[in-house]
Protein backbone atom coordinates (compact mmCIF):
# COMPACT_ATOMS: atom_id res chain seq x y z
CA UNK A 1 -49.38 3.76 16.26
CA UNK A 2 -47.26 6.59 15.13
CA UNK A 3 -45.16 6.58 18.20
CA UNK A 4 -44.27 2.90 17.56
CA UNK A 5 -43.21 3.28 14.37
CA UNK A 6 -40.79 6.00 15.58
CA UNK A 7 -39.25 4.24 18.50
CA UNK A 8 -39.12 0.98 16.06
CA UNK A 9 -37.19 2.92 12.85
CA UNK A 10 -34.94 4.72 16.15
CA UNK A 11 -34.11 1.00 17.31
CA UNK A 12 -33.04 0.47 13.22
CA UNK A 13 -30.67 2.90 13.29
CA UNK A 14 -27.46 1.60 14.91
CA UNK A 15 -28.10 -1.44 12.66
CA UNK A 16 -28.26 1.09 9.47
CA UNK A 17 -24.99 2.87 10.98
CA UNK A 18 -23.23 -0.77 11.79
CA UNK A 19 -23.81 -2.39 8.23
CA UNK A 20 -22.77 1.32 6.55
CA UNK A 21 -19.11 0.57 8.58
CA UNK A 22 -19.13 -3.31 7.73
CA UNK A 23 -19.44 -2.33 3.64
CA UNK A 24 -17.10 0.65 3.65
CA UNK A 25 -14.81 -0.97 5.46
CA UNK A 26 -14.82 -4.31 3.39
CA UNK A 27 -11.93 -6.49 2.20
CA UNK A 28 -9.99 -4.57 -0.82
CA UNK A 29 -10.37 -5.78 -4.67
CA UNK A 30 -6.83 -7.29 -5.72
CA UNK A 31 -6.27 -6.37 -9.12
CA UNK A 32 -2.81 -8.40 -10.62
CA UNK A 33 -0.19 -6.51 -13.25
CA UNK A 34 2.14 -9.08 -14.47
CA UNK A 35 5.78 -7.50 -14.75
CA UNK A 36 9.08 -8.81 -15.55
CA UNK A 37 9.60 -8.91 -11.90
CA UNK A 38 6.51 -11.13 -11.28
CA UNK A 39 2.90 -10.12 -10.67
CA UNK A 40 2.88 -6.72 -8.96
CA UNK A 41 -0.75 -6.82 -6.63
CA UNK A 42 -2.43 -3.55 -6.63
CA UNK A 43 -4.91 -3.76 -3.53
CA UNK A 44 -7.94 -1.10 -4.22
CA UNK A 45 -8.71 0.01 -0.84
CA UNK A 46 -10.76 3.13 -1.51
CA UNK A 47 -10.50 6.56 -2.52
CA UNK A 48 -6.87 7.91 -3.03
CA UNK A 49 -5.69 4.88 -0.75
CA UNK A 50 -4.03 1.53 -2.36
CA UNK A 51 -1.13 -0.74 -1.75
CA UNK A 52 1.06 -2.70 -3.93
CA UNK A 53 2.92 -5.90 -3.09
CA UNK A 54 5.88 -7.35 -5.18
CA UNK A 55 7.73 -10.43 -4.42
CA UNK A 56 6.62 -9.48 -0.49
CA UNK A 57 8.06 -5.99 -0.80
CA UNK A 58 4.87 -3.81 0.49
CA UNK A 59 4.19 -0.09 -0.64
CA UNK A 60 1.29 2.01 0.92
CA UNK A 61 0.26 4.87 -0.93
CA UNK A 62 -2.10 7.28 0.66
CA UNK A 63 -2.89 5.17 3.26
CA UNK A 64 -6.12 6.46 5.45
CA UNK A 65 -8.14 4.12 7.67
CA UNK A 66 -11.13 5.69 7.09
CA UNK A 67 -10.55 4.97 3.21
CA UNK A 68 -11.25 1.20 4.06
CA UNK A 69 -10.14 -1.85 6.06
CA UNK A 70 -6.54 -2.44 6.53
CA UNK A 71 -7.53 -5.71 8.52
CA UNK A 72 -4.61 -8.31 7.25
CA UNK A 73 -2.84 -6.07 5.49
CA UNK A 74 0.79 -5.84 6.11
CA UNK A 75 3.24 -3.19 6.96
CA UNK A 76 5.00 -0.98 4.68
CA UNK A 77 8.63 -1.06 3.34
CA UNK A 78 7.88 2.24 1.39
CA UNK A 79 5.21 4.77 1.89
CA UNK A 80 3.86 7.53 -1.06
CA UNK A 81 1.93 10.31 0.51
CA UNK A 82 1.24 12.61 -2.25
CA UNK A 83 0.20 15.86 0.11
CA UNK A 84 -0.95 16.59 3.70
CA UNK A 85 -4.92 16.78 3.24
CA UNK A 86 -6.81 14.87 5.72
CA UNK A 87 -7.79 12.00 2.70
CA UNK A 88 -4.38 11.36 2.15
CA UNK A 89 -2.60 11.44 5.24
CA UNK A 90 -3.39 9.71 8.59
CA UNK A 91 -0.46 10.07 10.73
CA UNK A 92 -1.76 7.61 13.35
CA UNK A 93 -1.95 4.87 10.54
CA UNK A 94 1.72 5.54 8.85
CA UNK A 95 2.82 5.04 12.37
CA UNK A 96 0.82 1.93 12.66
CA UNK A 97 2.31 0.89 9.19
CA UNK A 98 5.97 1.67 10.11
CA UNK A 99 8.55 -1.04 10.48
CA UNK A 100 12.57 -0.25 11.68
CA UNK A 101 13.34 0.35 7.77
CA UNK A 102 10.27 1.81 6.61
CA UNK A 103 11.15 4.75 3.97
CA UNK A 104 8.70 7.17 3.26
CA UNK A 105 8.66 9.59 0.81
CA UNK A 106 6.50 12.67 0.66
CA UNK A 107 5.66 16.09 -0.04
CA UNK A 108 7.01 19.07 2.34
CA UNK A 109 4.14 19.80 4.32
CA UNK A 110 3.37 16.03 4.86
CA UNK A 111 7.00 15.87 6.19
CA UNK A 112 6.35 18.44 8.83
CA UNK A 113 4.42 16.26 10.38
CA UNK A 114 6.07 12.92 9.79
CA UNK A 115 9.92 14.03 10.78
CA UNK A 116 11.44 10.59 9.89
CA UNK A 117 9.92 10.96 6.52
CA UNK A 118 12.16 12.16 3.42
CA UNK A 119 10.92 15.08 1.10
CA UNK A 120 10.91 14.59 -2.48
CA UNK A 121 9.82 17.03 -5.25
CA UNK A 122 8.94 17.05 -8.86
CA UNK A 123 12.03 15.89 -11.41
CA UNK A 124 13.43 13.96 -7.98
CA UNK A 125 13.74 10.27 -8.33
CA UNK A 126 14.54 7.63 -5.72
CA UNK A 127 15.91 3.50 -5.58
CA UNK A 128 13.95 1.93 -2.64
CA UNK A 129 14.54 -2.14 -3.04
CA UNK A 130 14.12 -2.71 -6.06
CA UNK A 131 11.73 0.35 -7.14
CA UNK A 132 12.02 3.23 -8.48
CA UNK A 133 9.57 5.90 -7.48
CA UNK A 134 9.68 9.14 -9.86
CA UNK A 135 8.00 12.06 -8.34
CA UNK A 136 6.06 14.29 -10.80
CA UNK A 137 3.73 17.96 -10.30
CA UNK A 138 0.14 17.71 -9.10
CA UNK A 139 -1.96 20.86 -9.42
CA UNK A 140 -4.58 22.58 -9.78
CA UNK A 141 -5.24 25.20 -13.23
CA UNK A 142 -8.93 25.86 -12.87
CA UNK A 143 -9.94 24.78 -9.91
CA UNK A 144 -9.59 27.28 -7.01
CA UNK A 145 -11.49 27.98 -3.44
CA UNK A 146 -13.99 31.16 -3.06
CA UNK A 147 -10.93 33.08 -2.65
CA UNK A 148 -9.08 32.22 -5.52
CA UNK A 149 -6.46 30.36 -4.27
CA UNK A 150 -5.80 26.55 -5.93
CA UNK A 151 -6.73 23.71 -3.81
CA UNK A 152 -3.81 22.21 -4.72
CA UNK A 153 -1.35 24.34 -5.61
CA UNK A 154 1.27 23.91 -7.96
CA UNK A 155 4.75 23.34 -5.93
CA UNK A 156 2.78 21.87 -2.81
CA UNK A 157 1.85 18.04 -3.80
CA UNK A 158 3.31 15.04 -6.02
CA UNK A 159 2.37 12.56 -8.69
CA UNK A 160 4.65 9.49 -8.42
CA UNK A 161 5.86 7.00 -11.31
CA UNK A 162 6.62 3.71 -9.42
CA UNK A 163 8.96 1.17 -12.07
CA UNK A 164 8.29 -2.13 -11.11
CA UNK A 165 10.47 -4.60 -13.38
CA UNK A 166 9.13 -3.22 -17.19
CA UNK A 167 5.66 -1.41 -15.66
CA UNK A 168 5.36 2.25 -14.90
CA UNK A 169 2.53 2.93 -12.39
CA UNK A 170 1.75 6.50 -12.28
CA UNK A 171 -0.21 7.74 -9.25
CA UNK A 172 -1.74 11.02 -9.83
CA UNK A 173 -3.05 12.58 -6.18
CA UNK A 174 -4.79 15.47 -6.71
CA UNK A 175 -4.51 17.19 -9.72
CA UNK A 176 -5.96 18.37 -13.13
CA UNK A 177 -4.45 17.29 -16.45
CA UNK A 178 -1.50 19.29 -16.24
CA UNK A 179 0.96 20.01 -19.01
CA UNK A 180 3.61 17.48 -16.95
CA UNK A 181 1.14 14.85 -17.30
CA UNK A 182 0.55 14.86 -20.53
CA UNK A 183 3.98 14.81 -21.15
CA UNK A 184 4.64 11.55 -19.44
CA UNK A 185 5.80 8.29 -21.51
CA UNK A 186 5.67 4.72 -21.34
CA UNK A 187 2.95 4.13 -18.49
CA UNK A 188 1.09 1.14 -18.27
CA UNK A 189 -1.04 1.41 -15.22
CA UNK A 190 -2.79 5.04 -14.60
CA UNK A 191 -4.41 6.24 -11.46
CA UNK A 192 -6.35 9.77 -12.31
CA UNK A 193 -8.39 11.53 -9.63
CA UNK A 194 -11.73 12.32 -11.20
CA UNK A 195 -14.30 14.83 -8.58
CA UNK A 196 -15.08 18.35 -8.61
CA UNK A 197 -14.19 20.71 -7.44
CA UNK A 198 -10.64 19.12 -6.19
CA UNK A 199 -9.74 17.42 -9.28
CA UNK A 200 -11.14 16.59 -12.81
CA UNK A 201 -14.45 16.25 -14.48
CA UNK A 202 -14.52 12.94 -16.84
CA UNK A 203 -13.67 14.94 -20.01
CA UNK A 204 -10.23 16.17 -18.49
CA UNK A 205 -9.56 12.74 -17.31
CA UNK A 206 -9.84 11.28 -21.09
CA UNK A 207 -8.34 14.73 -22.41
CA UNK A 208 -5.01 13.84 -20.12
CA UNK A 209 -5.27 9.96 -20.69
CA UNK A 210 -5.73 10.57 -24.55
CA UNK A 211 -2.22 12.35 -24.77
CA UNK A 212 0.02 9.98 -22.68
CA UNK A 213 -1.82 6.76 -23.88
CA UNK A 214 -1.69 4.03 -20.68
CA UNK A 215 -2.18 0.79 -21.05
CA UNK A 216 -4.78 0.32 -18.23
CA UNK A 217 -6.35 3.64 -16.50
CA UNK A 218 -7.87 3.53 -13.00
CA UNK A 219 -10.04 6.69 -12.35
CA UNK A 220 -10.07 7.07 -8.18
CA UNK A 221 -10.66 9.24 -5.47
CA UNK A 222 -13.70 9.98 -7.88
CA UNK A 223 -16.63 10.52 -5.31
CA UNK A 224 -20.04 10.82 -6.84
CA UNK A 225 -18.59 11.56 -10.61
CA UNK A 226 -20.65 9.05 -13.50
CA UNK A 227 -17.72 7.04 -14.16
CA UNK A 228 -19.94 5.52 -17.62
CA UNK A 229 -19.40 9.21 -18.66
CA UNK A 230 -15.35 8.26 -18.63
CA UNK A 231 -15.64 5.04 -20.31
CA UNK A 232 -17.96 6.57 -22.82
CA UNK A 233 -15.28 9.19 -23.69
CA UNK A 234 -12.30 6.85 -23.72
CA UNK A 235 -14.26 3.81 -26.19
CA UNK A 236 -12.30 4.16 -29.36
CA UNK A 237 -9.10 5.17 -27.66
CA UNK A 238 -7.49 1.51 -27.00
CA UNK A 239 -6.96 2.24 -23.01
CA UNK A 240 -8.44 -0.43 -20.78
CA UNK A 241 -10.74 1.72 -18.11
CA UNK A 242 -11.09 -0.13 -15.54
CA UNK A 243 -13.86 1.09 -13.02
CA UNK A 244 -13.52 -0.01 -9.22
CA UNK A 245 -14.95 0.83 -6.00
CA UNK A 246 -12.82 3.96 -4.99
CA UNK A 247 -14.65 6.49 -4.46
């Protein structure tokens, strides 16, 4: 009787394994930011991966397949990579989502593997379209490897403001709240990485978000983190936290 059960729960198995795929790669939440340029569509695919669409003009940011489904989803006229770890770059899929005039921007390391990509670096700012992409620091302070070094050293990846008509977007990558964060002004939409040990616990998330004040604050790439434990924090602070599936 034993022996049956095993062969049946074996025979379960590639079902398990199929309907795992099916719901991580399911269709994207579309979450809509009204600018003065029309509504901007933010499409949450997962993790550290999202696009934005305005007036047909297509960004990718972090794209990775294995973040979620890019089934419909439509090639890029500019590309964010914020740095070269395997979660945020998938060279396969950038060339996938390249068209003739495709600009990407990135990080040096990224760049040595992308060589039609264009390097940008903290305090640079760029015009593609009718964006404007700012890119800021991302880095670790406290968080290092057994041998002391940062994962994410300060220097190596970017943050990037994206203007879109009169909204700021600010996509964080991987980083703690820095002291260039909470300098920033005027965002409206926040994206802030929230896992140990890579990025922030929930308490540096609302410590960053508490001294540059967005309108709307995303936290992603946030794994197994409580994300009540954020919107607990950040109650009486006036910033809308809005929780989605992007871990």
């Amino acid at each position: 009787m034993e022996i049956v059960n095993i062969k049946r729960s074996l025979l379960l198995i590639p079902a398990m394994l199929l309907a795992f795929t099916l719901f991580s790669q399911e269709k994207a939440a579309v979450d809509r930011i009204n600018t003065s340029a029309g509504p901007a569509e933010i499409h949450l695919i997962g993790h550290g991966t999202l696009m934005i669409s305005i007036n047909g003009f297509i960004i990718h940011i972090d794209p990775v397949k294995s973040s979620g489904s890019y089934a419909g989803l439509p090639k890029a006229d500019l590309i964010l990579v914020t740095h070269e770890h395997g979660d945020h770059l998938d060279i396969p899929l950038i060339s996938e989502l390249k068209k003739e005039n495709t600009v990407m921007l990135c990080n040096e390391k990224s760049a040595s593997s992308v060589p039609w990509a264009k390097i940008v670096k903290p305090g640079d700012k760029e015009k593609v379209g009718s964006v404007t992409v700012e890119t800021v620091f991302a880095y670790n302070i406290k968080n290092v490897r057994p041998d002391g070094q940062a994962y994410h050293p300060r220097g190596n990846g970017n943050g990037y403001v994206i203007t879109i008509g009169d909204k700021r977007i600010y996509i964080a990558g991987d980083t703690e709240n820095t002291p260039e964060m909470k300098a920033l002004k005027n965002i409206d939409v926040a994206f802030l990485p929230m896992n140990l040990p890579f990025t922030m616990t929930p308490e540096m998330v609302a410590d960053a978000a508490r001294a540059f004040k967005p309108a709307i604050l995303y936290p992603y790439h946030f794994g197994n983190t409580n994300t009540s434990e954020l919107v607990e924090l950040l109650k009486d602070s006036g910033i809308e936290v809005r929780i989605r599936n992007l871990k």
